[in-house]
N, C-alpha and C. Protein backbone atom coordinates (compact mmCIF):
# COMPACT_ATOMS: atom_id res chain seq x y z
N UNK A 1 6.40 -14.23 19.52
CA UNK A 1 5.31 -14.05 18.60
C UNK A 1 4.98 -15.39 17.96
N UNK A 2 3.62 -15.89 17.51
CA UNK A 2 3.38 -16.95 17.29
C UNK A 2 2.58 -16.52 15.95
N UNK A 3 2.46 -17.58 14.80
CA UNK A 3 1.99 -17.47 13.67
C UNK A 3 0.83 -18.26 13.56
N UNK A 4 -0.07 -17.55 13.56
CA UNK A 4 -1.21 -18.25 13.38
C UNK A 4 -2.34 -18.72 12.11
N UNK A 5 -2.25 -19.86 11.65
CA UNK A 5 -3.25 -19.84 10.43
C UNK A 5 -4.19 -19.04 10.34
N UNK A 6 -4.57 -18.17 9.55
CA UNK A 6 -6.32 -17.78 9.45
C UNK A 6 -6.81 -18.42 8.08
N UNK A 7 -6.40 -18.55 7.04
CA UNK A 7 -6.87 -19.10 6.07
C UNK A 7 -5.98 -18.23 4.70
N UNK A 8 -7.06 -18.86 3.42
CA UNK A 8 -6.33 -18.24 2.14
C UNK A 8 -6.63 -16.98 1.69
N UNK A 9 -5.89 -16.19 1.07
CA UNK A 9 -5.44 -14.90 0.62
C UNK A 9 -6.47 -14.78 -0.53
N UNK A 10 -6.28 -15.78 -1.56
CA UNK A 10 -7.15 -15.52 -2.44
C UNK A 10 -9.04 -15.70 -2.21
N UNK A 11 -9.06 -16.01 -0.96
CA UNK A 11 -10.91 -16.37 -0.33
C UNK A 11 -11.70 -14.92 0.15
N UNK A 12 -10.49 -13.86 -0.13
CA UNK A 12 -10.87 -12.48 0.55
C UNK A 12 -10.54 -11.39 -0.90
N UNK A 13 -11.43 -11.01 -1.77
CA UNK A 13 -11.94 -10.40 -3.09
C UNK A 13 -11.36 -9.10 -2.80
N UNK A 14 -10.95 -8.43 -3.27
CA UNK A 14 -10.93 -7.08 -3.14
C UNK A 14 -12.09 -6.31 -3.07
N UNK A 15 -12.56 -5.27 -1.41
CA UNK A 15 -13.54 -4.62 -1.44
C UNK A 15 -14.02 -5.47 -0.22
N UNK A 16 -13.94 -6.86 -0.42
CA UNK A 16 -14.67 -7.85 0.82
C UNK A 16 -13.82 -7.68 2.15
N UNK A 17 -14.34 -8.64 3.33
CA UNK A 17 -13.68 -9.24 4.01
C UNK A 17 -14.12 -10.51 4.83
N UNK A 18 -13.39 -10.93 5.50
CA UNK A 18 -13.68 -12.71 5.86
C UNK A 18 -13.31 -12.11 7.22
N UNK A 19 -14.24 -12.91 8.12
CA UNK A 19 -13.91 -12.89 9.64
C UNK A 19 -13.30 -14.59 10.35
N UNK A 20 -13.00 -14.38 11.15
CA UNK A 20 -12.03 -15.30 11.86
C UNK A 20 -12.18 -15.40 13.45
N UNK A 21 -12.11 -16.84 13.81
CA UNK A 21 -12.31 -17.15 15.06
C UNK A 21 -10.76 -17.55 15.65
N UNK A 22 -9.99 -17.01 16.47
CA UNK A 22 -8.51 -17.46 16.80
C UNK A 22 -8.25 -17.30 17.98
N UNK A 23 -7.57 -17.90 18.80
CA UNK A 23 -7.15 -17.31 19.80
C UNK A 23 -7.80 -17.23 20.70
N UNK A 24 -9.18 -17.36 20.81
CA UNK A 24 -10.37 -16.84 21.58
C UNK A 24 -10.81 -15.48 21.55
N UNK A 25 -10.10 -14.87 20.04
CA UNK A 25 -10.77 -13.69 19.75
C UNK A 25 -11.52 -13.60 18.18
N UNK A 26 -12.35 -12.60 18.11
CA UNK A 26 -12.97 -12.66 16.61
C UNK A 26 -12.35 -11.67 16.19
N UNK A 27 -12.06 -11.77 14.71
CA UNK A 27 -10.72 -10.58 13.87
C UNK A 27 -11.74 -10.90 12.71
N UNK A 28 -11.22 -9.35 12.60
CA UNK A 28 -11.51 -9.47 10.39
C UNK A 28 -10.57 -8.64 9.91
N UNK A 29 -10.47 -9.42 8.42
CA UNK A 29 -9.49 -9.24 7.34
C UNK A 29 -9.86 -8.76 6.38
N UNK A 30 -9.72 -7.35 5.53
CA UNK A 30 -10.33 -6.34 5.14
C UNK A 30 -9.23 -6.55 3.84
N UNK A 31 -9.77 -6.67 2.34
CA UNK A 31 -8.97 -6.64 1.18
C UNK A 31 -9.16 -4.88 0.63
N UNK A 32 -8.47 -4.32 1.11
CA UNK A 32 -8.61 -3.06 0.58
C UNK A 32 -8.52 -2.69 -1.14
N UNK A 33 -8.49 -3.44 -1.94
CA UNK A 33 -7.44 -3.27 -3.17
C UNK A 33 -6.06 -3.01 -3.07
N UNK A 34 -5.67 -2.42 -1.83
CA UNK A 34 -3.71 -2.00 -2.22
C UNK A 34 -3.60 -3.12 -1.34
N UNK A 35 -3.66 -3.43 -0.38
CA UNK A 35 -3.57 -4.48 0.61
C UNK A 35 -4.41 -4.99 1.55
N UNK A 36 -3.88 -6.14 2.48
CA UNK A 36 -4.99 -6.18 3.40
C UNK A 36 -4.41 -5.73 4.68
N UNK A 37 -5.89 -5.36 5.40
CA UNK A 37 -5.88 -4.98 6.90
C UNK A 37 -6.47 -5.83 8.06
N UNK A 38 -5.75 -5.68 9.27
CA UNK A 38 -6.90 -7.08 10.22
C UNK A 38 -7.07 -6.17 11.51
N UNK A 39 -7.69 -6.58 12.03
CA UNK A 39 -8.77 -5.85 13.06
C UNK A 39 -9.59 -7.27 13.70
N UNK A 40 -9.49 -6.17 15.08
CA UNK A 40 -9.88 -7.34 16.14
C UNK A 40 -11.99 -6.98 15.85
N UNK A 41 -12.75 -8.04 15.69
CA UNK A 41 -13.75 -7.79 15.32
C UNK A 41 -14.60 -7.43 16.13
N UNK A 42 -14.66 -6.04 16.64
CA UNK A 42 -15.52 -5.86 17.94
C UNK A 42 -15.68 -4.08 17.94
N UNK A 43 -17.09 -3.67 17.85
CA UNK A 43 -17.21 -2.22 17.47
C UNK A 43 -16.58 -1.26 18.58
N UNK A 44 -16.36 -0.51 18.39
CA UNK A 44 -16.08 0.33 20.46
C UNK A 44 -17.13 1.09 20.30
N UNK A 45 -18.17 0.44 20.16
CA UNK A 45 -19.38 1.62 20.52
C UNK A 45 -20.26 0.23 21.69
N UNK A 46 -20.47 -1.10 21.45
CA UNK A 46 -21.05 -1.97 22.16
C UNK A 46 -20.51 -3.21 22.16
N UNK A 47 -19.46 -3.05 20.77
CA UNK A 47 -19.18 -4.86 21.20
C UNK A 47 -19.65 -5.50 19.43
N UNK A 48 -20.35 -4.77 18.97
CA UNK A 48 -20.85 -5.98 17.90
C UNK A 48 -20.06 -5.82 16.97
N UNK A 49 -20.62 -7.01 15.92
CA UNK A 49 -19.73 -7.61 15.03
C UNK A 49 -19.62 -6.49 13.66
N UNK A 50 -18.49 -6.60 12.54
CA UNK A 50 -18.30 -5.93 11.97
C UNK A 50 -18.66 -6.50 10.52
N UNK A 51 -18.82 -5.91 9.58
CA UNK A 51 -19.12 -5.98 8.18
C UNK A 51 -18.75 -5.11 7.49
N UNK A 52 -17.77 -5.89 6.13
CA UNK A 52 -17.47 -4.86 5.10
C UNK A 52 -18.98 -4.23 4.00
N UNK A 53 -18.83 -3.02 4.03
CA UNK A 53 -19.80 -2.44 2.76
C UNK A 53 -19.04 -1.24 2.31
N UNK A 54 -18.17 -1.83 0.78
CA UNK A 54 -17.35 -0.98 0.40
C UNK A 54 -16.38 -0.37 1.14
N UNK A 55 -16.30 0.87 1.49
CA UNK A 55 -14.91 1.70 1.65
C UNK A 55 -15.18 1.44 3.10
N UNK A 56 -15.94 0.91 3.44
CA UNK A 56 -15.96 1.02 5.72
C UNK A 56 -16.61 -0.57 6.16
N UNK A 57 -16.17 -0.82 6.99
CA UNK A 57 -16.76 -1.80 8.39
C UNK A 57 -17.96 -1.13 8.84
N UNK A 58 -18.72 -2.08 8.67
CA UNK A 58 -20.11 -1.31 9.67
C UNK A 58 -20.60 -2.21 10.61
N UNK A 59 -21.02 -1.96 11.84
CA UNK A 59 -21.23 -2.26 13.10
C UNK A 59 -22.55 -2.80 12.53
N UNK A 60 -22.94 -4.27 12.73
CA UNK A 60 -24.69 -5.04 12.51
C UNK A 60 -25.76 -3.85 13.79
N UNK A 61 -24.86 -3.85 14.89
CA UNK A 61 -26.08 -3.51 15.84
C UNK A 61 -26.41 -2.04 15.71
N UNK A 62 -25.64 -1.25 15.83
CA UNK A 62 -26.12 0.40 15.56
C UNK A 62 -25.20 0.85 14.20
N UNK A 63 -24.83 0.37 13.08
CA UNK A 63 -24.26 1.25 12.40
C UNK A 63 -23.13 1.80 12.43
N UNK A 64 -22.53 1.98 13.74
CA UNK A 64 -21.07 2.51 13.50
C UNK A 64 -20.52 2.28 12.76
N UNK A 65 -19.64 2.80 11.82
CA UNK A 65 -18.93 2.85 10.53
C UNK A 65 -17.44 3.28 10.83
N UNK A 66 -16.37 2.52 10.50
CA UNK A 66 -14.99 2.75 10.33
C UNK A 66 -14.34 2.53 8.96
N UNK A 67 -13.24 3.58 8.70
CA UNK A 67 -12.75 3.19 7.60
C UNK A 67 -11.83 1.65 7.40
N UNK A 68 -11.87 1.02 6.35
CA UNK A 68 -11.20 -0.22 6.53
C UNK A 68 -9.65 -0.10 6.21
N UNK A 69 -9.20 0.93 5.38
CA UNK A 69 -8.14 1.47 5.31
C UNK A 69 -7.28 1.72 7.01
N UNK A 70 -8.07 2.00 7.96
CA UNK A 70 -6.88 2.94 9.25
C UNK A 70 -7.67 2.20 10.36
N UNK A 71 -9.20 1.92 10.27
CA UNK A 71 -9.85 1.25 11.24
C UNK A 71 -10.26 2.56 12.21
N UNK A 72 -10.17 3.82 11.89
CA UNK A 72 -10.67 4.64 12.49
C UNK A 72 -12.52 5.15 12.29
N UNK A 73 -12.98 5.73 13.56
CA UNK A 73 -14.64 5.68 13.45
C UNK A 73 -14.47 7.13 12.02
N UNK A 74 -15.56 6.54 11.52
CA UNK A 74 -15.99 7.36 10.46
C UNK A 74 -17.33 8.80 11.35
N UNK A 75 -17.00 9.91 11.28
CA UNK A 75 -17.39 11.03 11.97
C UNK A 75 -19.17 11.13 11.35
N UNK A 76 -19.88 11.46 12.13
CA UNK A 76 -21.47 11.47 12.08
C UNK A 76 -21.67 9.81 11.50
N UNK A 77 -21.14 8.89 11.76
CA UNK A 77 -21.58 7.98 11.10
C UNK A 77 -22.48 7.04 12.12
N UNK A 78 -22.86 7.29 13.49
CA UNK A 78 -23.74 6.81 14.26
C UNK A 78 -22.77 5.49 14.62
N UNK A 79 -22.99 5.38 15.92
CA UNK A 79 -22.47 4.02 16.99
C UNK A 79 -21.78 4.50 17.56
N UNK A 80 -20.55 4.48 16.98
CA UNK A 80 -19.33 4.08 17.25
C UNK A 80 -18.57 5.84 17.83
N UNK A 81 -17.86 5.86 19.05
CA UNK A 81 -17.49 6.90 19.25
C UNK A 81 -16.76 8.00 18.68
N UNK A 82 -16.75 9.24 17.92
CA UNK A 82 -15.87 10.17 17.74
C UNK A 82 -14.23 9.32 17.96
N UNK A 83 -13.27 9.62 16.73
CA UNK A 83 -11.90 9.58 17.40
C UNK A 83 -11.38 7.77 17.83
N UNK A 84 -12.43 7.36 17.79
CA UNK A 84 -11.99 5.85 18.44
C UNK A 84 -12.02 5.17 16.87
N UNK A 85 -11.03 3.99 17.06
CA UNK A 85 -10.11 3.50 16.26
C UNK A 85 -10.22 1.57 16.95
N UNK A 86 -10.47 1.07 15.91
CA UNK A 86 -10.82 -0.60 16.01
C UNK A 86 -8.65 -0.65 16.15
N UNK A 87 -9.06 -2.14 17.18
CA UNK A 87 -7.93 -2.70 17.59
C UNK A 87 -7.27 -3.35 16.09
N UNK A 88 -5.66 -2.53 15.94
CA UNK A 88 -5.48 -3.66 14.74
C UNK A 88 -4.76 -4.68 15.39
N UNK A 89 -4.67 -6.26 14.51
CA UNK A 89 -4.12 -6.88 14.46
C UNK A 89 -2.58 -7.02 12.71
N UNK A 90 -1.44 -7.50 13.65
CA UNK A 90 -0.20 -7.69 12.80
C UNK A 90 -0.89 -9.12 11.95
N UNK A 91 -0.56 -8.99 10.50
CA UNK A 91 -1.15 -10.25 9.52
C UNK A 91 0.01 -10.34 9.07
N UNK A 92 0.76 -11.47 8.08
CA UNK A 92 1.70 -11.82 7.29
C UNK A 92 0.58 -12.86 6.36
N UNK A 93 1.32 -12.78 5.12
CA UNK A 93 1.29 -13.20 3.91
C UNK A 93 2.70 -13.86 3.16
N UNK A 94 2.30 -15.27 3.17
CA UNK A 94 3.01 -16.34 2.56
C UNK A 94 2.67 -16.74 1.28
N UNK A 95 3.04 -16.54 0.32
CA UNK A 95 2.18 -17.72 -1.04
C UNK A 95 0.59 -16.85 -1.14
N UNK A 96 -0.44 -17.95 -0.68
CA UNK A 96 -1.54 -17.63 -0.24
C UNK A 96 -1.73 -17.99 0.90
N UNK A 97 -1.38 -18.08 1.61
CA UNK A 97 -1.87 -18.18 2.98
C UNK A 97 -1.78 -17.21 4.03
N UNK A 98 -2.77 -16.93 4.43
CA UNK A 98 -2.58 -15.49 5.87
C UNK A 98 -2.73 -15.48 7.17
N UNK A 99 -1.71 -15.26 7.37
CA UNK A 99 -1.53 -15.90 9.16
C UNK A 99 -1.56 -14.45 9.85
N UNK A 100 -2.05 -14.99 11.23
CA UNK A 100 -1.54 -13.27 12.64
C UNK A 100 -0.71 -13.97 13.13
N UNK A 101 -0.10 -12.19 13.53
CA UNK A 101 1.04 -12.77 13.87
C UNK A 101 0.58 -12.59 15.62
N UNK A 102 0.01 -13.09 16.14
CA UNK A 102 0.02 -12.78 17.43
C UNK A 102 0.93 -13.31 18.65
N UNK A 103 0.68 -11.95 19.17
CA UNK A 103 1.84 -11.46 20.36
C UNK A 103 0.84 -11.29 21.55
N UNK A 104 1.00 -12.06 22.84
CA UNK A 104 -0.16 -12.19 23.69
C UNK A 104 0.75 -10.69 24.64
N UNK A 105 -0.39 -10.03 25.27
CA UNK A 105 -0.16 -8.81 26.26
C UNK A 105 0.41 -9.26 27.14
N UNK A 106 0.92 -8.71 27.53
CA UNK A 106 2.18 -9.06 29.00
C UNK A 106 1.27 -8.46 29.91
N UNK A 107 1.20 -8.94 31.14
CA UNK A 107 0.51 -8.22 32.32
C UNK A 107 1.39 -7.36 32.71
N UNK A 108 0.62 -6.16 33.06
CA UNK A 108 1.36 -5.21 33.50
C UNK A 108 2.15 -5.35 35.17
N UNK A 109 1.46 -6.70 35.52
CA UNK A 109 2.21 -7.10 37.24
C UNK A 109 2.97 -8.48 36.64
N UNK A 110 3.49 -8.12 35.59
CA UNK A 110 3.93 -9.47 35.24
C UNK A 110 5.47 -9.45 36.05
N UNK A 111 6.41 -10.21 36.42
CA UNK A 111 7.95 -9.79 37.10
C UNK A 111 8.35 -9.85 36.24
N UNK A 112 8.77 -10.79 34.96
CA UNK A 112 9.49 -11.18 34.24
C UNK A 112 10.17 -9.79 33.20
């Protein structure tokens, strides 16, 4: 597992969130008030990008809406499929600073 910078703890308000370029993936970091949450930034309804407005992530291109709490689709909320659930990402918190902790996928034809 490798620790990766994303930036400071205190740059993400409670209610907000800050997105992130890493890895060659886009993530966002969701300040819930009790804690934060990270999520790989990509709707499962088409692909687009995510935005906090209050209690959910909402999809720019159609609206899909997930809670930022579980990252699960919010029901009649348009886009985003019934039941489907945004990829989380593992975060750690130092001081102020908030790193992923990312762990790259093993191929499934991997030998090792």
């Amino acid at each position: 597992m490798e620790k990766i910078p994303l930036g400071k703890v205190s740059e993400i308000a409670a209610g907000r969130a800050k997105s992130y370029r890493a890895m060659g993936k886009d993530l966002i970091v969701v300040n819930t008030g009790d804690g934060l949450r990270g999520y790989v930034n990509f709707c499962t309804h088409m692909g687009g990008k995510l935005r906090c407005t209050g209690d959910v992530l909402e999809c720019d291109w159609h609206g899909g809406q997930f809670d930022c709490k579980t990252g699960v689709a919010v029901p009649d909320a348009g886009g985003a499929p019934e039941g489907s659930e945004l990829e989380k990402i593992e975060i750690a918190v130092e001081g102020d600073d908030l790193f992923w902790l990312y762990a790259p996928k093993k191929s499934p034809w991997a030998l090792d």
